[in-house]
Protein backbone atom coordinates (compact mmCIF):
# COMPACT_ATOMS: atom_id res chain seq x y z
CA UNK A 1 -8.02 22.57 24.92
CA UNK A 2 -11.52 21.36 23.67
CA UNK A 3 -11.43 23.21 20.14
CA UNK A 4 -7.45 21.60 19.83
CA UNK A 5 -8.58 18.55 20.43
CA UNK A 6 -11.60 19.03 17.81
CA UNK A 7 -8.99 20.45 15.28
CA UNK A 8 -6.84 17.51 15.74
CA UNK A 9 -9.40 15.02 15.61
CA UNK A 10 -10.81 17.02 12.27
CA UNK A 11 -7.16 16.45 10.97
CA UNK A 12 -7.11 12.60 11.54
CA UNK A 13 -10.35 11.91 9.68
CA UNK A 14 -9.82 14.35 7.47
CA UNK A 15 -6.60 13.30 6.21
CA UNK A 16 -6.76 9.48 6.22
CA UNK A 17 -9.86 9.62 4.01
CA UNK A 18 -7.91 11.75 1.33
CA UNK A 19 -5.10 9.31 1.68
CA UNK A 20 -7.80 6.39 1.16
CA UNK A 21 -9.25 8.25 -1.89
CA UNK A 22 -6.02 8.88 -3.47
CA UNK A 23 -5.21 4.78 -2.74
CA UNK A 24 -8.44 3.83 -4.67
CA UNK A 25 -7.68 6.48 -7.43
CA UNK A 26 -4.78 4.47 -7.95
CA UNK A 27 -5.97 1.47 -7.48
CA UNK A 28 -8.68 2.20 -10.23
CA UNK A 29 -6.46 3.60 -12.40
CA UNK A 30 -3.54 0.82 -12.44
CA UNK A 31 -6.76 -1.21 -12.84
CA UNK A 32 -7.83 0.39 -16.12
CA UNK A 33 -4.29 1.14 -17.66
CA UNK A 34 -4.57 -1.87 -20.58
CA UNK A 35 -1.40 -4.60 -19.62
């Protein structure tokens, strides 16, 4: 149960901080497409 539960919580800050990169990358790059 202990190494799940490290998996798992592995998983959840692992994957919302690729999520939040991907967000800025956008963010960044909508920013420095010319309008």
């Amino acid at each position: 149960p202990g190494k799940v539960g490290a998996v798992e919580q592995l998983k959840r800050t692992v994957l919302p901080s690729t999520r939040d990169r991907r967000e800025k990358v956008v963010k960044v790059a909508s920013l420095s497409i010319p309008q």
